[in-house]
Protein backbone atom coordinates (compact mmCIF):
# COMPACT_ATOMS: atom_id res chain seq x y z
CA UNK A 1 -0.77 -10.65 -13.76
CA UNK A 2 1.65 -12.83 -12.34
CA UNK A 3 3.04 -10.07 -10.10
CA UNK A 4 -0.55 -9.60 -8.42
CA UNK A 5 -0.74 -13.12 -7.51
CA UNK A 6 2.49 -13.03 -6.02
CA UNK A 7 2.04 -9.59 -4.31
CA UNK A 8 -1.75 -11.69 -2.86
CA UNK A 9 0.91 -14.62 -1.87
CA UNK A 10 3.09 -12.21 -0.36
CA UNK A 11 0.19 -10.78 2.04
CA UNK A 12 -1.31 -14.31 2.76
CA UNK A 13 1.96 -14.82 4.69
CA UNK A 14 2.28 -11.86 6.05
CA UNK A 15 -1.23 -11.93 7.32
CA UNK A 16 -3.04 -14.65 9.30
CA UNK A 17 -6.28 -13.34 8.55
CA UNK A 18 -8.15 -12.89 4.86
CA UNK A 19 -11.26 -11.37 3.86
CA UNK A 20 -14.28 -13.79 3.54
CA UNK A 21 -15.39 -14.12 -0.55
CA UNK A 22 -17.81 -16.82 -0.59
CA UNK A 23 -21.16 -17.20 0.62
CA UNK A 24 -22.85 -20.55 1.49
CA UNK A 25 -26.06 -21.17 -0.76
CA UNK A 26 -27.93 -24.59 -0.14
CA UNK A 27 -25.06 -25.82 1.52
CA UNK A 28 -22.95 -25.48 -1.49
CA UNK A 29 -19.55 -23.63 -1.01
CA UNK A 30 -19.47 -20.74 -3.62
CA UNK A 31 -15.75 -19.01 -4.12
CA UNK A 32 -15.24 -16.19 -6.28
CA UNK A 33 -11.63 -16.77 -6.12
CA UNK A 34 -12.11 -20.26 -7.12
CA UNK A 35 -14.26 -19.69 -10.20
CA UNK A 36 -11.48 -17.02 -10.86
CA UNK A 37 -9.05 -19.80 -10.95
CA UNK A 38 -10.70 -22.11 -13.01
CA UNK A 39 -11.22 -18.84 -16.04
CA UNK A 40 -8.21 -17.57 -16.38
CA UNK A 41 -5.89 -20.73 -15.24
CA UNK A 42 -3.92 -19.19 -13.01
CA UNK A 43 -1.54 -21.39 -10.49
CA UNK A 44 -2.68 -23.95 -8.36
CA UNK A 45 -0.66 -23.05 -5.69
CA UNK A 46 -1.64 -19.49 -5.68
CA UNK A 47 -5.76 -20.41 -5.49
CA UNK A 48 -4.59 -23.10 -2.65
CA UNK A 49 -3.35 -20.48 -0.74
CA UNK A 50 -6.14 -17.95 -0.89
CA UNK A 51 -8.60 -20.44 0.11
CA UNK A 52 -6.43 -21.31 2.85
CA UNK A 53 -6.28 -17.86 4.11
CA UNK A 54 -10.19 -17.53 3.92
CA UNK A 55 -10.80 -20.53 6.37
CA UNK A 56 -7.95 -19.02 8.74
CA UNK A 57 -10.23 -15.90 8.73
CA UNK A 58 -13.54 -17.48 9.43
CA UNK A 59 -11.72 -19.08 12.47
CA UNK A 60 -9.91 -15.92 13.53
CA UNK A 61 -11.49 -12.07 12.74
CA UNK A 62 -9.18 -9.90 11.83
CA UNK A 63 -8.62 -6.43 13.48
CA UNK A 64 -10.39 -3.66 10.92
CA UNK A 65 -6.93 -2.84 9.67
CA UNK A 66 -5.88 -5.95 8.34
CA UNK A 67 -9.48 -6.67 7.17
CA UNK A 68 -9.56 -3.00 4.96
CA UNK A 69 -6.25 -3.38 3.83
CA UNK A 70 -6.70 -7.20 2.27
CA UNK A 71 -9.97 -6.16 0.73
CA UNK A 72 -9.06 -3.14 -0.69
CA UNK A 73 -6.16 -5.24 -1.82
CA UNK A 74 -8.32 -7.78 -3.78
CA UNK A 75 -10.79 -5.06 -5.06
CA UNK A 76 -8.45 -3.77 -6.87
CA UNK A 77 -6.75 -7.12 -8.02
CA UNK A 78 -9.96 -7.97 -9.58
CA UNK A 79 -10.60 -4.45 -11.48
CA UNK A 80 -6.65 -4.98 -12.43
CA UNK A 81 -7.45 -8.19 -14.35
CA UNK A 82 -10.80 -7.14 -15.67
CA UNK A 83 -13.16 -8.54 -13.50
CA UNK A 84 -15.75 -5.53 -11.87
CA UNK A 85 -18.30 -7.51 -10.92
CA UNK A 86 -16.10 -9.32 -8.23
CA UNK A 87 -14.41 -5.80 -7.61
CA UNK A 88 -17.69 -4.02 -6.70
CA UNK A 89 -18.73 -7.15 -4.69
CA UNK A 90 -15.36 -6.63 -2.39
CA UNK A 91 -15.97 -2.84 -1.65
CA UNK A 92 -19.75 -3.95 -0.61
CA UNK A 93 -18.28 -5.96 1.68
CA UNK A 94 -16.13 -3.53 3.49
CA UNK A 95 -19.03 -1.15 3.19
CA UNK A 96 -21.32 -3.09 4.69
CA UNK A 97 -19.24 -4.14 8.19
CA UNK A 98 -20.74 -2.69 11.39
CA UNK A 99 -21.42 0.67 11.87
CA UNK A 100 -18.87 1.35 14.93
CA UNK A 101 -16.19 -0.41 12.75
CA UNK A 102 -17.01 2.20 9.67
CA UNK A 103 -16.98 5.64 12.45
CA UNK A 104 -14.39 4.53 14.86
CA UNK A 105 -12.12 7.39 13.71
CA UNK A 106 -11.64 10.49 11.72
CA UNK A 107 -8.77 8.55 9.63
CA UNK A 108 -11.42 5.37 9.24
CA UNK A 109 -14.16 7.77 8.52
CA UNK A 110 -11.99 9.33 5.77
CA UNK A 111 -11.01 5.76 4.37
CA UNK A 112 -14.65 4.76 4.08
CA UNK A 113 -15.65 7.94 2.13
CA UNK A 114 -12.55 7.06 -0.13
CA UNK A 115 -14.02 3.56 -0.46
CA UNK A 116 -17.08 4.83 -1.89
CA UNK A 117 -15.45 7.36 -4.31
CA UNK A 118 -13.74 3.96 -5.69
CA UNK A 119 -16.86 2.19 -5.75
CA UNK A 120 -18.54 4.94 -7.59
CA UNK A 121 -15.94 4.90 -10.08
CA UNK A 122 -15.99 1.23 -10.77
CA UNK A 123 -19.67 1.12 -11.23
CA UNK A 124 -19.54 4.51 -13.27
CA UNK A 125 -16.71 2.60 -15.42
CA UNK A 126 -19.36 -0.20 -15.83
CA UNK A 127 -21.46 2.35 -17.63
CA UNK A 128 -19.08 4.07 -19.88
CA UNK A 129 -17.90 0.80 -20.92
CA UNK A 130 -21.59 0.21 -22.66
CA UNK A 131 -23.60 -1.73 -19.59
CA UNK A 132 -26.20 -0.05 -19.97
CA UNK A 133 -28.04 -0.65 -16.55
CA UNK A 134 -29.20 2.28 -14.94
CA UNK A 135 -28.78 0.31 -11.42
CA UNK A 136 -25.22 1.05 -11.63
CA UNK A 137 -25.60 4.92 -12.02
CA UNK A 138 -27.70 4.97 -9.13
CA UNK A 139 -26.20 2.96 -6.82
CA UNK A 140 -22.58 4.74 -7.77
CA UNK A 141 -24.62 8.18 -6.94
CA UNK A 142 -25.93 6.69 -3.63
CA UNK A 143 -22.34 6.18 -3.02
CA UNK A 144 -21.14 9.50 -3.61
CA UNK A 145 -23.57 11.33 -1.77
CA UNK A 146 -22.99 9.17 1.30
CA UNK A 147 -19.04 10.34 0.63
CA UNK A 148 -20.01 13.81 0.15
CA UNK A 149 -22.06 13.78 3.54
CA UNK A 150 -18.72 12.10 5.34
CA UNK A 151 -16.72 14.79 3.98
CA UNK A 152 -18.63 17.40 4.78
CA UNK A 153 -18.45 16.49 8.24
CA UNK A 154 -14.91 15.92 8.09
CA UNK A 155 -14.00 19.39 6.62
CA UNK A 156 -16.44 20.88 9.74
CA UNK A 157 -14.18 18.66 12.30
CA UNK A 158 -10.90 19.49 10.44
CA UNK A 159 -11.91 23.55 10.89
CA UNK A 160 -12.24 22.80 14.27
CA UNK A 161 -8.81 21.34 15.17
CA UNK A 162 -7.40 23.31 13.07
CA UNK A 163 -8.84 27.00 15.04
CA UNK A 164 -8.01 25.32 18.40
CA UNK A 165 -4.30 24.46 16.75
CA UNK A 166 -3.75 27.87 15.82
CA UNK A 167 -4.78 29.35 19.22
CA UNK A 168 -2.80 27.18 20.64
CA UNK A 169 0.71 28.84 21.19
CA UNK A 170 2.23 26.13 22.93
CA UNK A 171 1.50 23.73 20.28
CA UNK A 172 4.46 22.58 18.07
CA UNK A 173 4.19 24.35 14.47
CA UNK A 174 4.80 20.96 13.16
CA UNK A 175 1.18 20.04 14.57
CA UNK A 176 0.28 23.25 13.32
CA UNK A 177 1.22 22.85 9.65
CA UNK A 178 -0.20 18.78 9.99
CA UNK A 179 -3.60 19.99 11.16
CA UNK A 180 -3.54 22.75 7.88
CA UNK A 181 -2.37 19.99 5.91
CA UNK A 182 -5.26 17.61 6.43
CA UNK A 183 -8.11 20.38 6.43
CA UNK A 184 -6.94 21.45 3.02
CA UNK A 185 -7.29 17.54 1.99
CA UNK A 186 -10.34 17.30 3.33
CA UNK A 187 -11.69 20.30 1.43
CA UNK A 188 -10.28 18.97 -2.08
CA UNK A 189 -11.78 15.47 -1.25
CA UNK A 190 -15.22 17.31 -0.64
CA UNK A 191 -14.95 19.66 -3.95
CA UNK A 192 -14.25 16.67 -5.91
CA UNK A 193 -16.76 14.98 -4.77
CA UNK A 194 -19.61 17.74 -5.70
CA UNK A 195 -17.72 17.47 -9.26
CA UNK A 196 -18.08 13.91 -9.74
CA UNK A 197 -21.98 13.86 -8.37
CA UNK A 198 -22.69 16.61 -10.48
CA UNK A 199 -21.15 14.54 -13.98
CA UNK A 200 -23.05 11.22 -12.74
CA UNK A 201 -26.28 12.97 -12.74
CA UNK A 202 -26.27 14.27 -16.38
CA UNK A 203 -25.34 10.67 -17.18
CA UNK A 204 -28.62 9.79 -15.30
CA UNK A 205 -30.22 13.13 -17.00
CA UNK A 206 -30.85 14.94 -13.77
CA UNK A 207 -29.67 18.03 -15.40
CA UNK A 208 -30.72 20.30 -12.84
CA UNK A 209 -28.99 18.58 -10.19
CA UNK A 210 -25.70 17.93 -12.34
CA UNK A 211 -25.72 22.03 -12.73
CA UNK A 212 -26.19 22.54 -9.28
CA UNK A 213 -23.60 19.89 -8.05
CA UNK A 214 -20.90 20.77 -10.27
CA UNK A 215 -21.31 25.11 -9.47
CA UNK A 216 -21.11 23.80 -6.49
CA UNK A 217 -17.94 21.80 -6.61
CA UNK A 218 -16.75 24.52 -9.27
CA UNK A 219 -16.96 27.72 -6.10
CA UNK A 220 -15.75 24.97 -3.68
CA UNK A 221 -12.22 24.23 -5.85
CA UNK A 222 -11.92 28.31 -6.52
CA UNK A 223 -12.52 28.78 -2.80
CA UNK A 224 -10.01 26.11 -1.50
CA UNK A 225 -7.58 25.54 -3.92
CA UNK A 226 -7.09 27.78 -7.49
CA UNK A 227 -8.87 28.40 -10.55
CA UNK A 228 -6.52 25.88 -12.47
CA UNK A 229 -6.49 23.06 -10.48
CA UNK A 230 -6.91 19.84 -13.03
CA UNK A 231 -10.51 19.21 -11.43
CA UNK A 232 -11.40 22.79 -12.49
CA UNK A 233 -11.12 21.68 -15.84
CA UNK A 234 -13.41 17.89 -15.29
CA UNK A 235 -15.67 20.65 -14.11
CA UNK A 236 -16.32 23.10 -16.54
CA UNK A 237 -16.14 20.18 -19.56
CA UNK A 238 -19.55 19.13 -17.61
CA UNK A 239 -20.71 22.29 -17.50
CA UNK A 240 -19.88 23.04 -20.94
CA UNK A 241 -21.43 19.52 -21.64
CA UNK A 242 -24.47 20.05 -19.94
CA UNK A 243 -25.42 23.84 -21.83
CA UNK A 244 -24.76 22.04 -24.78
CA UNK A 245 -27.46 19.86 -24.15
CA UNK A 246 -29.85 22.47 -23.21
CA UNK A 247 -28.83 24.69 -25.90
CA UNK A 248 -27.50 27.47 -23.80
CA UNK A 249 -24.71 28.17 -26.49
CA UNK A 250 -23.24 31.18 -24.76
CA UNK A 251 -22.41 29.55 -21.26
CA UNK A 252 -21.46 26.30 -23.19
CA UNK A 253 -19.01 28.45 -24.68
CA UNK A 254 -17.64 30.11 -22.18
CA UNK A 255 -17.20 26.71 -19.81
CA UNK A 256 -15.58 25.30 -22.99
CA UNK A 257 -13.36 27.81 -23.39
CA UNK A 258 -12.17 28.10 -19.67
CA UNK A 259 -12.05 23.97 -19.93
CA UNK A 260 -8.96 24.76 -22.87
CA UNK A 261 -7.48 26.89 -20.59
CA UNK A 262 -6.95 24.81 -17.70
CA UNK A 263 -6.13 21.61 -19.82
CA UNK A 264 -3.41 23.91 -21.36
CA UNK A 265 -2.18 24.73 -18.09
CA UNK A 266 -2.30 21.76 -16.42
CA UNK A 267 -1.16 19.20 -19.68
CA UNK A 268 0.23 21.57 -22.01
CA UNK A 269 -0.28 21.81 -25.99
CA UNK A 270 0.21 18.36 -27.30
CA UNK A 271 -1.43 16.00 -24.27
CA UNK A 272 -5.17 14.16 -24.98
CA UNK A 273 -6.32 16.03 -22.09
CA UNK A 274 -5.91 19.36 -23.84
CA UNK A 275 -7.55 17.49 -27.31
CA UNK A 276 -10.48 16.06 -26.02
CA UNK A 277 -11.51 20.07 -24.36
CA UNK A 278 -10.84 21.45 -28.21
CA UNK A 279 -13.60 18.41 -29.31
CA UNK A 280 -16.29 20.05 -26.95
CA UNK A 281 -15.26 23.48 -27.82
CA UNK A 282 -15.62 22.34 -31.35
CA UNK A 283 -18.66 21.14 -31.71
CA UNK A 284 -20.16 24.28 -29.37
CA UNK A 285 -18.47 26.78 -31.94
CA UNK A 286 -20.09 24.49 -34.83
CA UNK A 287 -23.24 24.78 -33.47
CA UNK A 288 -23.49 28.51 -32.83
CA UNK A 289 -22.06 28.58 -37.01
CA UNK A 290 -18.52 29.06 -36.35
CA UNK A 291 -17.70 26.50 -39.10
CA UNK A 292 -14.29 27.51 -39.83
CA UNK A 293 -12.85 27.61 -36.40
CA UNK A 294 -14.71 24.91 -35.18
CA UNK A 295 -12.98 22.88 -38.36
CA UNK A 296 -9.39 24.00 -37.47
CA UNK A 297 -10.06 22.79 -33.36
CA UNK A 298 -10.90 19.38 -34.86
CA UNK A 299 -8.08 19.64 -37.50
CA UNK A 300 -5.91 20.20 -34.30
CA UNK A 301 -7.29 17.67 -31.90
CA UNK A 302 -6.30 14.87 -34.64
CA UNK A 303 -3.23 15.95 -34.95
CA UNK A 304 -2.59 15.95 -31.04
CA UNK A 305 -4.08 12.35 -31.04
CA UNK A 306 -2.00 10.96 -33.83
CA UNK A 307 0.85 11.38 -31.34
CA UNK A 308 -0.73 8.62 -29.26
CA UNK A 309 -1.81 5.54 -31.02
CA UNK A 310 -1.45 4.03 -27.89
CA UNK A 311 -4.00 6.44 -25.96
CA UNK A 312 -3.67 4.30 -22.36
CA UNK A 313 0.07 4.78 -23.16
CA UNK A 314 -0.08 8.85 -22.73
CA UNK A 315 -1.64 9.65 -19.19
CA UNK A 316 1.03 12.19 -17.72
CA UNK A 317 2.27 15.98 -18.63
CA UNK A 318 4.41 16.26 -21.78
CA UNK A 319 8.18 16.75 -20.90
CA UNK A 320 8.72 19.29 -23.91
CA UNK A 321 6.63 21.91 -22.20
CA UNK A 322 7.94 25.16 -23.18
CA UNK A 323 5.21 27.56 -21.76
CA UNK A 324 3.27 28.38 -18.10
CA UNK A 325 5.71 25.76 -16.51
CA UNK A 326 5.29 27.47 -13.72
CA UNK A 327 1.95 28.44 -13.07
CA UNK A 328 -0.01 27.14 -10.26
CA UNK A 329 -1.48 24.09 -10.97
CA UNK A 330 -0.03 23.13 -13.49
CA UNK A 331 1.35 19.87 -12.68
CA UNK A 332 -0.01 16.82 -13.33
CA UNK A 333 0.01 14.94 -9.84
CA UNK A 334 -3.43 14.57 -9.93
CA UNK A 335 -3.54 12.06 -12.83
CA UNK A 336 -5.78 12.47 -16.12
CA UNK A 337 -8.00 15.26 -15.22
CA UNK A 338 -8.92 14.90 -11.13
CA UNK A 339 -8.55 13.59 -8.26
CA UNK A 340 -11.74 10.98 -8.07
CA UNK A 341 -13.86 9.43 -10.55
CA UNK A 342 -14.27 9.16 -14.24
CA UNK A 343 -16.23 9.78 -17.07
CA UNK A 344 -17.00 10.28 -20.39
CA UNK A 345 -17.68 13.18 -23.14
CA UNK A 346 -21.65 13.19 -24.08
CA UNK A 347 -20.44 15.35 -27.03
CA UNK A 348 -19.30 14.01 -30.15
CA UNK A 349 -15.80 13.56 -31.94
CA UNK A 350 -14.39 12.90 -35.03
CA UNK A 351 -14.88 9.70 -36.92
CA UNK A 352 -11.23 8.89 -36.83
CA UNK A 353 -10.20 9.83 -33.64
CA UNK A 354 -12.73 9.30 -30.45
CA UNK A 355 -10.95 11.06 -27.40
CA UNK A 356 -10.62 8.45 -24.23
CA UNK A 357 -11.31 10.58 -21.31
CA UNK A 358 -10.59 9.24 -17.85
CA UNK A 359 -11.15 11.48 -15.09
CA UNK A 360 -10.04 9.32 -12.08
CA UNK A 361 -5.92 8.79 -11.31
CA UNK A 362 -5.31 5.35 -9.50
C-alpha cells in the first residue's frame, strides 16, 4: 500500500491538476479521499497532499489527458486496496465528462470503450464476490454494450484506413503494418467484448441473449484471431455452462470438451485454468451417467489444485511445459483466461477444492 500512496504523491507533483472526488451536500464538504484516510490510517502528509491537488484542480481544469490519466490512476488505487465502491464512483466520473471530450478521437474513443470494459468488470466483481444486487449486473451490461457499440465502429473505421493504407503505394510499410496492427486490436477488443456480454447475461439469466452473444463473440475470435486463443476457451466454458443449465447435455459436452482443449493449450497440464474446465466437464459427464470418468476429472482437478494453496499466487503458464509449446496461442499474455472481464463457474466443484476463476488480466 505504501507504494500506491507514494506513486499518488509522485503524480501530485508531477501534475498541477487532480481529479475532483467530493461533492458539496448542504454546504458540507464530502471527500472520499478523506474518509479513506481516516479508515485505514494512512499518512497525514499523503491525504494533505491529495486534497491539495483537488483545490488546484477546481481552480485550474486540466487538459483531458491529465484528467483520464489521474482518474484512471485513482480507480484503480481504490480497487487495489479494496475499496469498489469509490473505484466505480471514479470511472463514472470520467464517463460522464462532456460528450466532445469522450469522441474527440479514435485513440480517446478507444480509451473510453476500455473504461467501460473496466467498469464492467469491477461491478461484475461486486457480484461474484456475493453482493447480490442485481443493479450492478445491469448497469455493468449497460456498460458493455455501450463498449461493444464503440468498437464496432472502431473496427468499421480501422477497415477503412487500413484499405486506403494498402492502396496506397507510396505509403511507408511501417504505416502499413501500424494501420494492420491496430485493426487487428480493434477486432479482439470487439470479440471480447461479445464474450463478456454474453457471460453477464446468464448471470442475469437472459439465456437466450448470453447464447447469442457469446456464438457471436465465439465466430468473431475464429474469424480474427485462432481457434485457441485463451478467450476461446472463457467462451466455450459459458457455453458449456449455459447447455448445462438447459439440459442440452450433448452441446454442453462438446463446449466442455473444446474448453479442455484450449486451457491445455494455452496453460498446459498442471495450471488452475486447465482444472477448473475438467470441473465443468465433470459434472456434464456426471450428469449424462458417465460416473467413472467424471470421478477421475475431479480426482485430477484436486490434484492440479493441491499444487496451489495459494490460488492468487498461480496466475501465469507453467514453466515445465513439455508439450504444444509451440502452438498458436498458446501463450499466456493474455492473463487468466482473456483479455477483458471476469467471472465465475455457475457449475459446481468439489467440496475441498472450489476453483477461483478470473477471466480479466490487469
Amino acid at each position: 500500500m505504501g507504494e500506491s500512496w507514494l506513486e499518488l504523491l509522485t503524480t501530485i507533483n508531477n501534475f498541477v491538476y487532480f481529479p475532483r472526488l467530493y461533492d458539496m451536500d448542504d454546504g458540507i464538504l464530502h471527500c472520499d479521499l478523506r474518509r479513506y484516510y481516516m479508515t485505514v490510517n494512512c499518512h497525514l502528509d499523503a491525504a494533505h497532499g491529495m486534497l491539495q491537488g483537488i483545490k488546484r484542480f477546481e481552480e485550474t481544469r486540466p487538459e483531458p489527458a491529465a484528467y483520464f490519466t489521474i482518474a484512471q490512476m485513482l480507480a484503480d488505487f481504490f480497487a487495489e486496496v479494496g475499496r469498489p465502491r469509490e473505484s466505480a464512483e471514479m470511472y463514472r466520473k470520467m464517463l460522464s465528462q462532456p460528450a466532445d471530450i469522450l469522441n474527440s478521437s479514435f485513440a480517446m474513443r478507444m480509451r473510453i470503450a476500455g473504461l467501460r470494459v473496466s467498469m464492467a468488470k469491477l461491478l461484475r466483481a461486486r457480484w461474484d464476490k456475493g453482493e447480490r444486487d442485481f443493479s450492478l449486473l445491469n448497469e455493468g451490461r449497460v456498460c458493455l454494450e455501450e463498449a461493444m457499440a464503440t468498437y464496432q465502429d472502431l473496427c468499421v473505421a480501422a477497415e477503412e484506413a487500413y484499405d486506403i493504407a494498402a492502396s496506397d503505394r507510396d505509403l511507408p510499410e511501417a504505416e502499413k503494418r501500424l494501420s494492420a496492427r491496430v485493426l487487428g486490436q480493434v477486432r479482439i477488443l470487439f470479440a471480447d467484448v461479445l464474450g463478456l456480454i454474453g457471460r453477464l447475461c446468464l448471470a442475469q439469466g437472459d439465456y437466450e441473449a448470453g447464447e447469442d452473444f457469446l456464438m457471436q463473440g465465439l465466430k468473431a475470435f475464429e474469424t480474427y484471431a485462432h481457434a485457441n486463443h485463451p478467450s476461446v476457451g472463457v467462451i466455450t466454458q459459458g457455453l458449456a455452462e449455459l447447455h448445462y443449465q438447459k439440459r442440452t447435455y450433448d452441446k454442453a459436452e462438446a463446449m466442455a470438451r473444446r474448453t479442455v482443449m484450449v486451457r491445455h493449450l494455452c496453460f498446459g497440464w498442471n495450471h488452475p485454468q486447465f482444472a477448473h474446465a475438467l470441473v465443468t466437464l465433470a459434472n456434464v459427464l456426471a450428469a449424462i451417467g458417465n460416473d467413472f470418468e467424471a470421478d477421475l476429472m475431479m480426482r485430477r482437478q484436486a490434484k492440479i489444485l493441491s499444487m496451489y494453496p495459494d490460488m492468487d499466487a498461480a496466475p501465469s503458464q507453467q514453466p515445465d511445459r513439455t508439450v504444444q509449446e509451440d502452438v498458436e496461442g498458446s501463450n499466456a499474455w493474455q492473463g487468466e483466461g482473456g483479455t477483458h472481464g471476469g467471472g465465475q463457474s455457475s457449475l459446481k466443484t468439489s467440496v475441498s477444492h472450489r476453483v477461483k476463476f478470473e477471466t480479466m488480466p490487469k
